[in-house]
Protein backbone atom coordinates (compact mmCIF):
# COMPACT_ATOMS: atom_id res chain seq x y z
CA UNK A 1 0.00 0.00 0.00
CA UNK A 2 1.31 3.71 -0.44
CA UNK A 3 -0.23 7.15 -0.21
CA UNK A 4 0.80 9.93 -2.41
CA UNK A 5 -0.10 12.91 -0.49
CA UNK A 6 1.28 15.51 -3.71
CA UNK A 7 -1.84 14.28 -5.84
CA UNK A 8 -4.12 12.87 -3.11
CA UNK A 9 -3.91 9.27 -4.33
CA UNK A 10 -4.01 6.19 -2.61
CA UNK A 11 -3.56 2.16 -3.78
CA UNK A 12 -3.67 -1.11 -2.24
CA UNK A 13 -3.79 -4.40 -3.42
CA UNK A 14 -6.24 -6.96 -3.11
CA UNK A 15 -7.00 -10.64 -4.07
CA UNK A 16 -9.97 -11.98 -5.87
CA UNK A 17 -12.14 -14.24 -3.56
CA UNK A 18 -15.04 -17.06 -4.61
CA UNK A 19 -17.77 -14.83 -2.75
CA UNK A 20 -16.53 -11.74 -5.34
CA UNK A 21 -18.12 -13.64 -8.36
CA UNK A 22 -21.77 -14.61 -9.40
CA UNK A 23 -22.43 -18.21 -11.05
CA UNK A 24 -21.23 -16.95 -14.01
CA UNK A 25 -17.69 -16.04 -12.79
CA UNK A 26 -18.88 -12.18 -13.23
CA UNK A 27 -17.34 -10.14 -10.90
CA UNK A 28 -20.60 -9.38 -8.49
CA UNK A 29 -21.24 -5.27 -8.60
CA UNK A 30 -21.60 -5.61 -4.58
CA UNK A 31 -18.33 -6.88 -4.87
CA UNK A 32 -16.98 -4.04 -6.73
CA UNK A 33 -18.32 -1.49 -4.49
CA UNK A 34 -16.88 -3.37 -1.69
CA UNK A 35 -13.55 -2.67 -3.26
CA UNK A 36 -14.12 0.82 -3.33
CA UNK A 37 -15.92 1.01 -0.23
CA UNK A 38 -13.04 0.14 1.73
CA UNK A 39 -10.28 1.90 -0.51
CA UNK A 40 -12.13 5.07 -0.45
CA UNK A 41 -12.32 4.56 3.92
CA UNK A 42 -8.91 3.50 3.89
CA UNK A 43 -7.99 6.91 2.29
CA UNK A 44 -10.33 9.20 3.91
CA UNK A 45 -8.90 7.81 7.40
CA UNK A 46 -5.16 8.73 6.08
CA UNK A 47 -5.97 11.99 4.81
CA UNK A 48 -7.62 12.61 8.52
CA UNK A 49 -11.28 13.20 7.07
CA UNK A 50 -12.95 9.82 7.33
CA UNK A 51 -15.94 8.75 9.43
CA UNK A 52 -14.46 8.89 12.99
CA UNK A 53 -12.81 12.31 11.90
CA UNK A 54 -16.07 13.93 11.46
CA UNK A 55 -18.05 12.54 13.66
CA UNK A 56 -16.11 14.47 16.42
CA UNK A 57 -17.29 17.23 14.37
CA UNK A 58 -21.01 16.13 14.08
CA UNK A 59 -21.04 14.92 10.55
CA UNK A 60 -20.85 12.17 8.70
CA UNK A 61 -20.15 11.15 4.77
CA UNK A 62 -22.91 10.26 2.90
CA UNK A 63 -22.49 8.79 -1.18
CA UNK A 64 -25.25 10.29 -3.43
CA UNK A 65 -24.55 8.64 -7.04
CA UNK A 66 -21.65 5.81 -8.14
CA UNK A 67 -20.52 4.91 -11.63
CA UNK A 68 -18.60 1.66 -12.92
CA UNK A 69 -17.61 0.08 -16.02
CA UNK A 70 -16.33 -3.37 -15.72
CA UNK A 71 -14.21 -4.30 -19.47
CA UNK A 72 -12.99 -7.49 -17.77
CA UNK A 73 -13.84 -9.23 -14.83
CA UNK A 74 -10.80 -11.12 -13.18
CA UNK A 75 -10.28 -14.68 -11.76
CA UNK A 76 -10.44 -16.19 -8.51
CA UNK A 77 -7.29 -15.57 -7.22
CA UNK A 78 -6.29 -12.98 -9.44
CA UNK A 79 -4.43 -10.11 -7.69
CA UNK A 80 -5.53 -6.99 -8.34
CA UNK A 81 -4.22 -3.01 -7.44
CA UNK A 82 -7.24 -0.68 -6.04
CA UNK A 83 -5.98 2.91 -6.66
CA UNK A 84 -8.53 6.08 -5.77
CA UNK A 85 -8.15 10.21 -5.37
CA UNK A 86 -10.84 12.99 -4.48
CA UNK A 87 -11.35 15.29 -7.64
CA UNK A 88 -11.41 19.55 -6.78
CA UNK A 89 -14.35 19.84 -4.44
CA UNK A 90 -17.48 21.63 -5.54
CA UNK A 91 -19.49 23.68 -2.99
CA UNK A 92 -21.06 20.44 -1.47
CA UNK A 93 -20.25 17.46 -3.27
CA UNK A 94 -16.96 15.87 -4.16
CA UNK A 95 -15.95 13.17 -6.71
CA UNK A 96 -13.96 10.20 -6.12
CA UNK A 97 -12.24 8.42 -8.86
CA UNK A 98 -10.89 4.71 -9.29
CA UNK A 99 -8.98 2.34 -10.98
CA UNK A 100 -8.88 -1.43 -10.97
CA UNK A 101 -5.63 -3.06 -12.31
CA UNK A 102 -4.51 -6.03 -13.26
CA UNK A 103 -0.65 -7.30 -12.46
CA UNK A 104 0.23 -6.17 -16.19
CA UNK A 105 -1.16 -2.64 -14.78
CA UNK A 106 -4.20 -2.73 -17.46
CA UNK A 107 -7.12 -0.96 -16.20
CA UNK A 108 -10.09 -3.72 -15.72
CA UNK A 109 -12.50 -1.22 -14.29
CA UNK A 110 -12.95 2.67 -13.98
CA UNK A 111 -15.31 4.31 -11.79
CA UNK A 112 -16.38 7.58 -9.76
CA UNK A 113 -18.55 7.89 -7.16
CA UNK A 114 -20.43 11.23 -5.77
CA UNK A 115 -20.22 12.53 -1.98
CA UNK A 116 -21.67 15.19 0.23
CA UNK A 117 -21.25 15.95 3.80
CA UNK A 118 -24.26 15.77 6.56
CA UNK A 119 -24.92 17.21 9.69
CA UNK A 120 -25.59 14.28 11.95
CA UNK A 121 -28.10 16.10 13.97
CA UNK A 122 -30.20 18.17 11.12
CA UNK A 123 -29.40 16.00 8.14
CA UNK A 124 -28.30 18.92 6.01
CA UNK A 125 -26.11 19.19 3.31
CA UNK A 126 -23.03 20.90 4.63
CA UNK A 127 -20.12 23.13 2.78
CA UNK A 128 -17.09 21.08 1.86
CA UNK A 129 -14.36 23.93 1.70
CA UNK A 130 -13.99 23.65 5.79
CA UNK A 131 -13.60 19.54 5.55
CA UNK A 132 -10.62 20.12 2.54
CA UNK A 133 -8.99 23.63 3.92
CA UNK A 134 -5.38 22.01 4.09
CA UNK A 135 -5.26 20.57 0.74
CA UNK A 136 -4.24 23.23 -2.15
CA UNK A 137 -5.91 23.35 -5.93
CA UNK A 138 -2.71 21.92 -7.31
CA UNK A 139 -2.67 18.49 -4.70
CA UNK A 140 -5.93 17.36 -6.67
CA UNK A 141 -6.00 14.98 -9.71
CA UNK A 142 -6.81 16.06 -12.68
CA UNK A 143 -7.68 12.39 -13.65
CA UNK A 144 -11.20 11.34 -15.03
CA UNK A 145 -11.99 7.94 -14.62
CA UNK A 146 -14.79 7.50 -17.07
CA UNK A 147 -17.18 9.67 -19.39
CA UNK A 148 -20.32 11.08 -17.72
CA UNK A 149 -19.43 9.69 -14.60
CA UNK A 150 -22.51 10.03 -11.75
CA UNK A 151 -25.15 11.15 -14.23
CA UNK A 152 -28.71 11.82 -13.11
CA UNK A 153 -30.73 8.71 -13.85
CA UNK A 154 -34.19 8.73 -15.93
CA UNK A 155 -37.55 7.66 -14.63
CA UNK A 156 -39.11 4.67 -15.26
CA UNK A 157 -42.17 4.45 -17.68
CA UNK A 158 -45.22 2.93 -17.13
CA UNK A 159 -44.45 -0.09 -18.13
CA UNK A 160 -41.95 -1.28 -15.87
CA UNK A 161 -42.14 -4.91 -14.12
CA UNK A 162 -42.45 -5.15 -10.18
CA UNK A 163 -40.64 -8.29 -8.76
CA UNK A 164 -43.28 -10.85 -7.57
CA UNK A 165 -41.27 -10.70 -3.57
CA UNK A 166 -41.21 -8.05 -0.92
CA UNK A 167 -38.02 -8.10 0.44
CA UNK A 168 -37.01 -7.16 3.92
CA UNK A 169 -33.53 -5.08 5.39
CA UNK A 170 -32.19 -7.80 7.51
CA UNK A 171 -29.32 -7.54 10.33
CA UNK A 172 -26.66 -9.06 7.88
CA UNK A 173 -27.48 -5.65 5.49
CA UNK A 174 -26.44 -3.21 7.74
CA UNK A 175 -23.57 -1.22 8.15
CA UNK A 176 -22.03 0.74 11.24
CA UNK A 177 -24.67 3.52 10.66
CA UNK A 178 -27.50 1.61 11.47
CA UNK A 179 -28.97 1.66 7.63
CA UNK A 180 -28.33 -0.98 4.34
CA UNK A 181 -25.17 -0.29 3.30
CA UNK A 182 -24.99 0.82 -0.45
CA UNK A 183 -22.92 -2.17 -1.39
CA UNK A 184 -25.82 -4.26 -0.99
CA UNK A 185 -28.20 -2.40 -3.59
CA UNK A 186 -25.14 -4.24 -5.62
CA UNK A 187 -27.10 -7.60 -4.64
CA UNK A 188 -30.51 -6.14 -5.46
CA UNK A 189 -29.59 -5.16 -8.92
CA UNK A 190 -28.09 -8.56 -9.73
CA UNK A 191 -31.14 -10.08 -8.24
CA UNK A 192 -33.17 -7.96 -10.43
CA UNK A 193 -31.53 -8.80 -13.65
CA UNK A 194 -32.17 -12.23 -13.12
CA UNK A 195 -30.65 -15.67 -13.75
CA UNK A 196 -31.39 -16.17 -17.54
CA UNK A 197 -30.37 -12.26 -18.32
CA UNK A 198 -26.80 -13.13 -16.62
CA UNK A 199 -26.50 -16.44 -18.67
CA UNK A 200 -26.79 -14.56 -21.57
CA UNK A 201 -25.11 -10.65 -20.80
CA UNK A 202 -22.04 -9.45 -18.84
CA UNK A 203 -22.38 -6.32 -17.22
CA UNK A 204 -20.59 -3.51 -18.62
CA UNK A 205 -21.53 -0.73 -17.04
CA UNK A 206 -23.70 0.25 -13.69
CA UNK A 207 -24.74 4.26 -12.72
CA UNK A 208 -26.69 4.28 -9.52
CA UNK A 209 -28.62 7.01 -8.02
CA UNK A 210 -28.86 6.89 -3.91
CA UNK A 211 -32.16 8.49 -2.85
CA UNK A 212 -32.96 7.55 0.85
CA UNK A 213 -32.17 5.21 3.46
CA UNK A 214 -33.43 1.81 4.60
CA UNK A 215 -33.35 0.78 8.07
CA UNK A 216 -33.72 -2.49 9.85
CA UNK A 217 -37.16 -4.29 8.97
CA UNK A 218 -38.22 -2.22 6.17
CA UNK A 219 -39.80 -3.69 3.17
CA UNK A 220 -38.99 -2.81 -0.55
CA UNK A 221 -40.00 -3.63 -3.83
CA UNK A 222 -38.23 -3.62 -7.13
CA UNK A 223 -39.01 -2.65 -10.43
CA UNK A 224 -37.31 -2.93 -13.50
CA UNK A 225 -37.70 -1.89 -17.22
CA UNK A 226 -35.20 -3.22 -20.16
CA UNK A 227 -34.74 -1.67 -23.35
CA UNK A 228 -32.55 -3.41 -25.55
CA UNK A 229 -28.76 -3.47 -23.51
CA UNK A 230 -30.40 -0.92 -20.98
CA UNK A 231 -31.89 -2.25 -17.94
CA UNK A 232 -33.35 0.73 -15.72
CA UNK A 233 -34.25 -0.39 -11.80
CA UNK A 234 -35.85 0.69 -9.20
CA UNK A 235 -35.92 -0.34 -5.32
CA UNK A 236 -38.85 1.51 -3.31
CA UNK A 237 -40.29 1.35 0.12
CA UNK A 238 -43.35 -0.91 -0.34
CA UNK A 239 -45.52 1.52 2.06
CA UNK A 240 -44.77 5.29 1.36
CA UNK A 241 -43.66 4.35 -2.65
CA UNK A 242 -40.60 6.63 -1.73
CA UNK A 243 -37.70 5.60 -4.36
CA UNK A 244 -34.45 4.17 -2.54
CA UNK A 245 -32.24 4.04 -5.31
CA UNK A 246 -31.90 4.17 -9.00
CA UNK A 247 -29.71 2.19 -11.38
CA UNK A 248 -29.27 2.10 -15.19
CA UNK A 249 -27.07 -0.88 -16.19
CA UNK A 250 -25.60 -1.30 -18.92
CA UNK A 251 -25.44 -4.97 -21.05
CA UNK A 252 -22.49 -6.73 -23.09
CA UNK A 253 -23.82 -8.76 -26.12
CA UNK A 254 -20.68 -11.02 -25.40
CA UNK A 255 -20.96 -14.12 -23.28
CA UNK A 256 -19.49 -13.52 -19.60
CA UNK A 257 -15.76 -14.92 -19.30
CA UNK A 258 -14.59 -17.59 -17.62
């Protein structure tokens, strides 16, 4: 692992496990937001702004949108380097890029992921200039990790199809907040695609939308709407009809490696 403080980078390595692959031998996308999910903690901590650092301060990280395109999913086994950097900091959201490579250094996946700072107690959007006031303009990558990274996602039409199951937070899809952690919607979009669309397509690309929280015991419902390669889904609370989340995924014609 190393930590380049000049451009505010940060890369570890890490090895592909059985549980990071679907029965297809598709890297799972929970699995790749588990990889970024920790990278992106792991760097936050060093750089002395991640979750315990701001708690003391009465706030807390929250990600609003996330963007990935897998062009090859690895093997079990397979040793792969994790690197990720904060782009310049808007008024109150940040990007965070990555980069998945393999040991020849190619990049396997690119992504980006959206953040904004809350107020524990009010659950307002805060100003991000006081969280980054030591780092300078010039300590920031310039890197983009992938076209139209974190895009607002489209409604569904009418016609979408609801999932025949309620499903139900349980205690195994929480995190230390007390909510689902986003790298479970991972599960519930490869759930929603289904077996036969997975025997047939690879994902290429996911962009997810985060719209509210789930808590312990809620219920949820999925919908889901394919055009062509495009598969639009939704996850929403089953009593209020609030929206949780919003993907768009994105389809290879090719048949998932092995």
């Amino acid at each position: 692992m190393n930590t380049d403080k000049k451009i505010l980078q940060y890369s570890r390595e890490i090895t592909v496990a059985v549980s990071h692959l679907d029965f297809c031998r598709c890297l799972k996308p929970s699995a790749v937001m588990g990889y970024f999910q920790d990278v992106a903690t792991e760097h936050a901590d060093i750089l002395g702004i991640g979750y315990d650092d701001l708690l003391k301060k009465g706030l807390a990280w929250v990600m609003i949108r996330m963007s990935f395109v897998i062009r090859k999913s690895p093997k079990i086994g397979e040793i792969l380097t994790i690197s990720t950097f904060p782009e310049k900091p808007k008024n109150s959201d940040v990007n965070r890029g990555y980069y998945v490579r393999d040991k020849s250094g190619k990049i396997i996946i690119s992504a980006s992921s959206k953040w904004c700072v809350l107020d524990v107690s009010t659950q307002k959007v805060q100003r991000l200039a006081p969280i980054f006031e030591k780092f300078g303009d010039d300590e920031y990558t310039l890197l983009e990790p992938l076209e139209n990274a974190n895009p607002k996602i489209e409604k569904l039409s009418e016609n979408a199809i609801v999932e025949p199951f309620l499903f139900t937070v349980q205690v195994t899809d929480l995190d230390h907040n007390g909510h689902m952690n986003n790298t479970r919607y991972g599960d519930v979009i490869l759930n929603a695609l289904g077996v036969e669309t997975l025997r047939k397509h690879a994902i290429l690309r996911i962009d997810i939308n985060f719209m509210a929280q789930l808590f312990i015991g809620d219920k949820y419902e999925v919908f889901k709407e394919r055009t062509n390669d495009i598969v639009l889904i939704e996850a929403r609370k089953s009593e209020s009809g609030a929206i949780i989340f919003k993907a768009r995924v994105e389809l290879c014609t090719h048949e998932p490696q092995n």
